[in-house]
C-alpha atoms as a PDB file:
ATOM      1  CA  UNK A   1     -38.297  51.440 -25.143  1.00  0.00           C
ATOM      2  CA  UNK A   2     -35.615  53.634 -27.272  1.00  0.00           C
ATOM      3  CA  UNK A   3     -32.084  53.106 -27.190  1.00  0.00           C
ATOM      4  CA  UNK A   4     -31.765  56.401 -25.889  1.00  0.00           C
ATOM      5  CA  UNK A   5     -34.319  56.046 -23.148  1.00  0.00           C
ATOM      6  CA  UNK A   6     -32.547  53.203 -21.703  1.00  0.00           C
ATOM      7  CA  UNK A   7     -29.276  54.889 -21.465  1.00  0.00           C
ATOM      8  CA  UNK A   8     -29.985  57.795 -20.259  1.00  0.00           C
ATOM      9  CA  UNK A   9     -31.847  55.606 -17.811  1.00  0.00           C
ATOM     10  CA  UNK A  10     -28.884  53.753 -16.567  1.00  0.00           C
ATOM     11  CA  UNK A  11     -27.133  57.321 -16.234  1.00  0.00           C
ATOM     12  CA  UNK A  12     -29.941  58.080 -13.871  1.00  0.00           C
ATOM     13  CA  UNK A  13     -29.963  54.837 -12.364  1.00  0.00           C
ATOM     14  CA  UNK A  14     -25.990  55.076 -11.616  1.00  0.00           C
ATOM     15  CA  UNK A  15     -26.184  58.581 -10.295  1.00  0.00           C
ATOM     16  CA  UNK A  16     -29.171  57.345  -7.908  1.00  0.00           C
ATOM     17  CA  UNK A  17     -26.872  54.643  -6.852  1.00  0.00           C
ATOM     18  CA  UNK A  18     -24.154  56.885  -6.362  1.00  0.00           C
ATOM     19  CA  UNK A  19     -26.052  58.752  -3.614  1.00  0.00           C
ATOM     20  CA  UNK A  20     -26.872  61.837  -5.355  1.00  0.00           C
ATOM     21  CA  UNK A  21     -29.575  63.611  -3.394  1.00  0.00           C
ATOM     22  CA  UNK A  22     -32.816  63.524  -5.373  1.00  0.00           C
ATOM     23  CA  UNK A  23     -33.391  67.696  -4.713  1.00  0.00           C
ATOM     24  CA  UNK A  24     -29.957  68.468  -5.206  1.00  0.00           C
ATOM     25  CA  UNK A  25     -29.973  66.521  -8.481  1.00  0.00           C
ATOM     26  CA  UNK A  26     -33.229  68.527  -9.847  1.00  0.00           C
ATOM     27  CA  UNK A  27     -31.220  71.486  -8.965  1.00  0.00           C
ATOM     28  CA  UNK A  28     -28.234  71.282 -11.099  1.00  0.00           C
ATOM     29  CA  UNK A  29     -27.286  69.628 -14.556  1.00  0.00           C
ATOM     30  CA  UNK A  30     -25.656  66.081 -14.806  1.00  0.00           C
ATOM     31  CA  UNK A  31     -21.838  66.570 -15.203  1.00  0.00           C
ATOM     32  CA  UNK A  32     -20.521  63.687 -16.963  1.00  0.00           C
ATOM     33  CA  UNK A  33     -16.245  63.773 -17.128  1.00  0.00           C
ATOM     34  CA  UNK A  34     -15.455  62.477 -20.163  1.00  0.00           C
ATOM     35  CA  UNK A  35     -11.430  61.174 -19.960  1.00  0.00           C
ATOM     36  CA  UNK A  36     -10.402  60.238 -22.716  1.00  0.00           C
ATOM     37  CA  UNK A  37      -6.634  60.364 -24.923  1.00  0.00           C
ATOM     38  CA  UNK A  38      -6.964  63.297 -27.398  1.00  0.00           C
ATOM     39  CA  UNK A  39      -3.043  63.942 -27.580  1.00  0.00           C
ATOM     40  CA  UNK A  40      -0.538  60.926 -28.062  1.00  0.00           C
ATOM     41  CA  UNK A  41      -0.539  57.684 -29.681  1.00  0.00           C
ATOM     42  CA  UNK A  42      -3.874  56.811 -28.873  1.00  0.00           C
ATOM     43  CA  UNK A  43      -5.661  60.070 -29.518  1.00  0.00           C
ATOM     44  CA  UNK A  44      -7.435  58.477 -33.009  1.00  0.00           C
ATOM     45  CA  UNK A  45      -9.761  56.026 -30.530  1.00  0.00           C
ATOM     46  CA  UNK A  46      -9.935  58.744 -27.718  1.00  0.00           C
ATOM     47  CA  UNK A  47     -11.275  61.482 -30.053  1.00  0.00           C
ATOM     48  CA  UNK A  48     -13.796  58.859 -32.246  1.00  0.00           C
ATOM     49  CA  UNK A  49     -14.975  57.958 -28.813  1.00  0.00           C
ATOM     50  CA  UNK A  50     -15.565  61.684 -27.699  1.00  0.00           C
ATOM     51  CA  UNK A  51     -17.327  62.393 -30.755  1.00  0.00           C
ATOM     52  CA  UNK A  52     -19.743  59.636 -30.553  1.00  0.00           C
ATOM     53  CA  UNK A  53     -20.363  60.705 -26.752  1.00  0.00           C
ATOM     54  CA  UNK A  54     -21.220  64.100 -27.759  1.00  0.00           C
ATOM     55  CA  UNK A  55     -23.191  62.760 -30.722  1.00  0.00           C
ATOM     56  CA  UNK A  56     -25.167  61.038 -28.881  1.00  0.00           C
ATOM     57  CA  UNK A  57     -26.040  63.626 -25.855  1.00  0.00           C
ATOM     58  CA  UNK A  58     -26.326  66.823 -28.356  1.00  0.00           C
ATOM     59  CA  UNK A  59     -28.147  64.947 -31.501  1.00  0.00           C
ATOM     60  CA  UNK A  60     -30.232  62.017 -29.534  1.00  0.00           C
ATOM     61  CA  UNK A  61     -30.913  63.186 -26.556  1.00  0.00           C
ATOM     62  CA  UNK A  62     -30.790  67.341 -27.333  1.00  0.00           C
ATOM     63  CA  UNK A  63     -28.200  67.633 -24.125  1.00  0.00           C
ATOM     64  CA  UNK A  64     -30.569  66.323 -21.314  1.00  0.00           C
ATOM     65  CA  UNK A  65     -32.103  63.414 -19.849  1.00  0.00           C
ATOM     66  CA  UNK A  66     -35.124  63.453 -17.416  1.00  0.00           C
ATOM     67  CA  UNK A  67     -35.392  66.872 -18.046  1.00  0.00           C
ATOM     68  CA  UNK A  68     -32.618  67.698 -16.318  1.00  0.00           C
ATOM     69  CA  UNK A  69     -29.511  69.218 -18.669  1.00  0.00           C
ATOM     70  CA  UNK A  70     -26.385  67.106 -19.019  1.00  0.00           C
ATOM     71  CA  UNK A  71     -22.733  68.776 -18.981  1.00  0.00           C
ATOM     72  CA  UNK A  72     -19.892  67.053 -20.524  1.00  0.00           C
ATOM     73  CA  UNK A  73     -16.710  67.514 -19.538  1.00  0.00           C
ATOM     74  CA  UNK A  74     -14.333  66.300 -20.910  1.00  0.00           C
ATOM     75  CA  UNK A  75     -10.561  66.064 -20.857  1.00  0.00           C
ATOM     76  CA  UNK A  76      -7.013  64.572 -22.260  1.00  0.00           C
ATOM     77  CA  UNK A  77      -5.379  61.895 -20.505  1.00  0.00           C
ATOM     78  CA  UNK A  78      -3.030  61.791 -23.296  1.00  0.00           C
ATOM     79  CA  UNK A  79      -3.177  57.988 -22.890  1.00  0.00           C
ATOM     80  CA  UNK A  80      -0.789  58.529 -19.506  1.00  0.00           C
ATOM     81  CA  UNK A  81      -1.537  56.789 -16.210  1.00  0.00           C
ATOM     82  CA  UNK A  82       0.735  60.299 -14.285  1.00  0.00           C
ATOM     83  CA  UNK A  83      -1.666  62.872 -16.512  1.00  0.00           C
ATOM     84  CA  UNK A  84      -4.857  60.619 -15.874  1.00  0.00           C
ATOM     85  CA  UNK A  85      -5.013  61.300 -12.412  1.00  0.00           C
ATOM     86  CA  UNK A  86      -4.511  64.357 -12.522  1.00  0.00           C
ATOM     87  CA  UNK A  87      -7.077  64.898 -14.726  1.00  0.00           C
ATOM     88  CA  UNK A  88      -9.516  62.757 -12.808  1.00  0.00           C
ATOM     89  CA  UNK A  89      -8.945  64.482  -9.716  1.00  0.00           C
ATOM     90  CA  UNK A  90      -9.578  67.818 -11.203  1.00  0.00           C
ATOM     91  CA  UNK A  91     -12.994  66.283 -12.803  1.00  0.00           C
ATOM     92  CA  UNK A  92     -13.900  65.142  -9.164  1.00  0.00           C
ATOM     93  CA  UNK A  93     -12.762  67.855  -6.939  1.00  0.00           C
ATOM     94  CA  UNK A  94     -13.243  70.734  -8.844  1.00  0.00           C
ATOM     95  CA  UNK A  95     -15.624  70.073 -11.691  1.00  0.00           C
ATOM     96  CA  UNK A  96     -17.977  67.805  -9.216  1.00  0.00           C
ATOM     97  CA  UNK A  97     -18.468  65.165 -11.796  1.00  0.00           C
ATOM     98  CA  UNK A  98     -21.478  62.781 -11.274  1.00  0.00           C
ATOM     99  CA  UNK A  99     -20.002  60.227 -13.775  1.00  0.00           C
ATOM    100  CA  UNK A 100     -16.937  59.629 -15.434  1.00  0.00           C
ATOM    101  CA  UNK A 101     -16.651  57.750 -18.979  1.00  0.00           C
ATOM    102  CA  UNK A 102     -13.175  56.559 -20.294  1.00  0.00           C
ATOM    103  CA  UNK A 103     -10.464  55.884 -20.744  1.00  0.00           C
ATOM    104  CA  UNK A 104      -9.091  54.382 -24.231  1.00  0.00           C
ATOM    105  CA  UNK A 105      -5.925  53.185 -22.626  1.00  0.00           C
ATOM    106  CA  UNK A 106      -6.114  50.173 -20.178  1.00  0.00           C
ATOM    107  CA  UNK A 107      -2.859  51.118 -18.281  1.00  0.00           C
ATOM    108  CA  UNK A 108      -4.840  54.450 -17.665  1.00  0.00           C
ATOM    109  CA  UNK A 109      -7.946  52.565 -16.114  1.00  0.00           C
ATOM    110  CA  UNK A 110      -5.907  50.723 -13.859  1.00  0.00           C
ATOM    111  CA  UNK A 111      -4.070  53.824 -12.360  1.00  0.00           C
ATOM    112  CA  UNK A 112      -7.936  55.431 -11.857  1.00  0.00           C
ATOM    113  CA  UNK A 113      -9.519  52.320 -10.376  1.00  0.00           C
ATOM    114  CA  UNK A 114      -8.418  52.528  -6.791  1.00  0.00           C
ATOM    115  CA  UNK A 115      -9.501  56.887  -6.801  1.00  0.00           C
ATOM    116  CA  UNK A 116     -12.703  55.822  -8.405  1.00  0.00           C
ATOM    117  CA  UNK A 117     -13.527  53.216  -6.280  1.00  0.00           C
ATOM    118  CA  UNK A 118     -12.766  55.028  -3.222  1.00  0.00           C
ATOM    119  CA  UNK A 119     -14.619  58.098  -3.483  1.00  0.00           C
ATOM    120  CA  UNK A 120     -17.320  55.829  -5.327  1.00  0.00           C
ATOM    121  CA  UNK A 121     -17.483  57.603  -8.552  1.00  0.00           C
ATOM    122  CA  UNK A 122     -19.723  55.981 -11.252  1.00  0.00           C
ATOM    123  CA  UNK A 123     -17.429  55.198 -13.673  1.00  0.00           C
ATOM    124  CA  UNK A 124     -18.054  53.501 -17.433  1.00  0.00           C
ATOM    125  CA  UNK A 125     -14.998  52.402 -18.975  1.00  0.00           C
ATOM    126  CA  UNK A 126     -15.396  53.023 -22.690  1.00  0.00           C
ATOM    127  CA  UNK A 127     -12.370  51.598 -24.365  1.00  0.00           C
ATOM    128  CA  UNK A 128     -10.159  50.015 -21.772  1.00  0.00           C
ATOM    129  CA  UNK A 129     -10.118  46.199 -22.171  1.00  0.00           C
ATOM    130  CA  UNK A 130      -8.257  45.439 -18.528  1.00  0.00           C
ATOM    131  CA  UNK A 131      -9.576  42.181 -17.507  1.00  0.00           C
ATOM    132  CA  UNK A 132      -8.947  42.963 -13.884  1.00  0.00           C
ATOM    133  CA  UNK A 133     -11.121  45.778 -13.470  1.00  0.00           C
ATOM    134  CA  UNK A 134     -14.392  44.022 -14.222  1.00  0.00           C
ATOM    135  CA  UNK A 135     -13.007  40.583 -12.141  1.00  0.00           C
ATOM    136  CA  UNK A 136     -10.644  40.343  -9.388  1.00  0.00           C
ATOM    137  CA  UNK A 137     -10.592  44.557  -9.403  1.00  0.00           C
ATOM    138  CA  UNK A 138     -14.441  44.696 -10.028  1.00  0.00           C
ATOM    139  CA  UNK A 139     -16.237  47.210  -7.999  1.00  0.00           C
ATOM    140  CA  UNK A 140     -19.834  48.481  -8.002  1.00  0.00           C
ATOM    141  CA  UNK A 141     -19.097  52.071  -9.233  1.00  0.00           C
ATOM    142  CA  UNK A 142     -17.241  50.664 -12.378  1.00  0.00           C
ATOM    143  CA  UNK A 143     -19.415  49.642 -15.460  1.00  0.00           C
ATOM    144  CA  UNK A 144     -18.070  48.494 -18.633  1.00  0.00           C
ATOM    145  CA  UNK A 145     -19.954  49.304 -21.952  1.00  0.00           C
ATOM    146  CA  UNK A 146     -16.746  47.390 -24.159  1.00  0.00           C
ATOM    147  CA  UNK A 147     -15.266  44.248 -24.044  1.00  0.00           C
ATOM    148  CA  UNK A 148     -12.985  43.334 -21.832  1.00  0.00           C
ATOM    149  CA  UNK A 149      -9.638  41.252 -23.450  1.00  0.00           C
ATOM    150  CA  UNK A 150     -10.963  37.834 -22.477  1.00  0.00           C
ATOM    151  CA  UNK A 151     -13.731  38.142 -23.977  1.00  0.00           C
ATOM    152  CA  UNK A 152     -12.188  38.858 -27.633  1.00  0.00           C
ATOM    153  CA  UNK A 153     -10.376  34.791 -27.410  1.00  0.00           C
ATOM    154  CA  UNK A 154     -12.272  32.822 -25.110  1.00  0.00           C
ATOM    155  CA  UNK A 155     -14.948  31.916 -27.906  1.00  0.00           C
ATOM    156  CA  UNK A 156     -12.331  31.513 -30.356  1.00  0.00           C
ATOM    157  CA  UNK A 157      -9.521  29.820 -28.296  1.00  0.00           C
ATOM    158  CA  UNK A 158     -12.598  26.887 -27.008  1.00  0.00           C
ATOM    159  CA  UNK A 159     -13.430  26.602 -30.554  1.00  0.00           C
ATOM    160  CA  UNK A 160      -9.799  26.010 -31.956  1.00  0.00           C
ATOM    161  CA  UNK A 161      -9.166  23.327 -29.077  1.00  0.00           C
ATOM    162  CA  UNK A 162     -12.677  21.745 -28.604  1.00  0.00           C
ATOM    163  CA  UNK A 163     -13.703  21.748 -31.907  1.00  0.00           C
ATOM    164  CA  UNK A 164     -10.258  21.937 -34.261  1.00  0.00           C
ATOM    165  CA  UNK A 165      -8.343  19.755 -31.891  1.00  0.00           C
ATOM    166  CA  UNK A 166      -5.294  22.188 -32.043  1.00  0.00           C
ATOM    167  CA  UNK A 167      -3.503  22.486 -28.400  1.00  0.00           C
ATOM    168  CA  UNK A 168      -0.911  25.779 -29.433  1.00  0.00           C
ATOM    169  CA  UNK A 169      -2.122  28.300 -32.029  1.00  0.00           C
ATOM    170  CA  UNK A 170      -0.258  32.133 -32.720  1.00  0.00           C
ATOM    171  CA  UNK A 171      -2.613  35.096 -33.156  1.00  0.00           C
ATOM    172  CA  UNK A 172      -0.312  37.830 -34.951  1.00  0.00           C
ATOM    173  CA  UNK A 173      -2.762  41.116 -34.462  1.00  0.00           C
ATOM    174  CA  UNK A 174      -3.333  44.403 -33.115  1.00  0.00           C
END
């Protein structure tokens, strides 16, 4: 099966999950929010992200999946928790998102987790490496499709202390 296939799969698969009526869904396109900083520090990752998004929906997948036509969406949460929300909301309420992807900023997903979760929008995180949101915060509307922060030292960290012996260590990065 194609890479593209299987994702836009799993969007169907999510928005089935999600209680989206199967007639209703024939109906109208797939509006995906995309949420994601464009303005602001961290508007380099945002926009790379956005652009691979829309890459991949105009170039691989020609804009719909399942024959049904997919709608992005998309939005600045200027890589603000306050502007976030506000955003999201007007992605849920008004625009009548099926899914939302983003954000870059982990701050941002942890202001949109509880909203989210309660009105049980699918959401993929894209950039936002918050370890609580896929463990003690997990929920079964919120998918990850990066890593979360644990993930980038526990390999490394068992290795320097099982296998290097070394008990303290400094890691000086990004």
């Amino acid at each position: 099966m194609h890479r593209r296939t299987i994702v836009g799969l799993a969007i169907l698969a999510i928005l089935a999950a999600s209680g989206v009526a199967l007639a209703q869904a024939q109906r109208e396109p797939i509006k995906i929010g995309v949420l994601n900083a464009i303005t602001g520090p961290l508007a380099v990752n945002g926009s790379e992200i956005n652009e691979g998004i829309k890459l991949y929906w105009e170039d691989e997948m020609s804009n719909q999946v399942a024959g049904r036509t997919v709608r992005l969406i998309i939005e600045d949460e200027e890589g603000k928790p306050d502007v976030a929300l506000t955003k999201l909301r007007k992605l849920v309420e008004s625009d009548k998102v099926h899914v939302v992807m983003g954000p870059v900023s982990s701050a941002v997903a942890v202001a949109m987790r509880e909203y989210v979760h309660e009105r049980k929008v699918p959401t993929i995180i894209t950039q936002a490496t918050a370890n609580n949101l896929t463990n003690e915060k997990a929920s079964p509307i919120l998918f990850r499709s990066a890593m979360s922060s644990y993930q980038q030292e526990a390999a490394g960290g068992w290795y320097v202390a099982a296998k290097l012996g070394h008990r303290k260590i400094a890691v000086v990065a990004l």
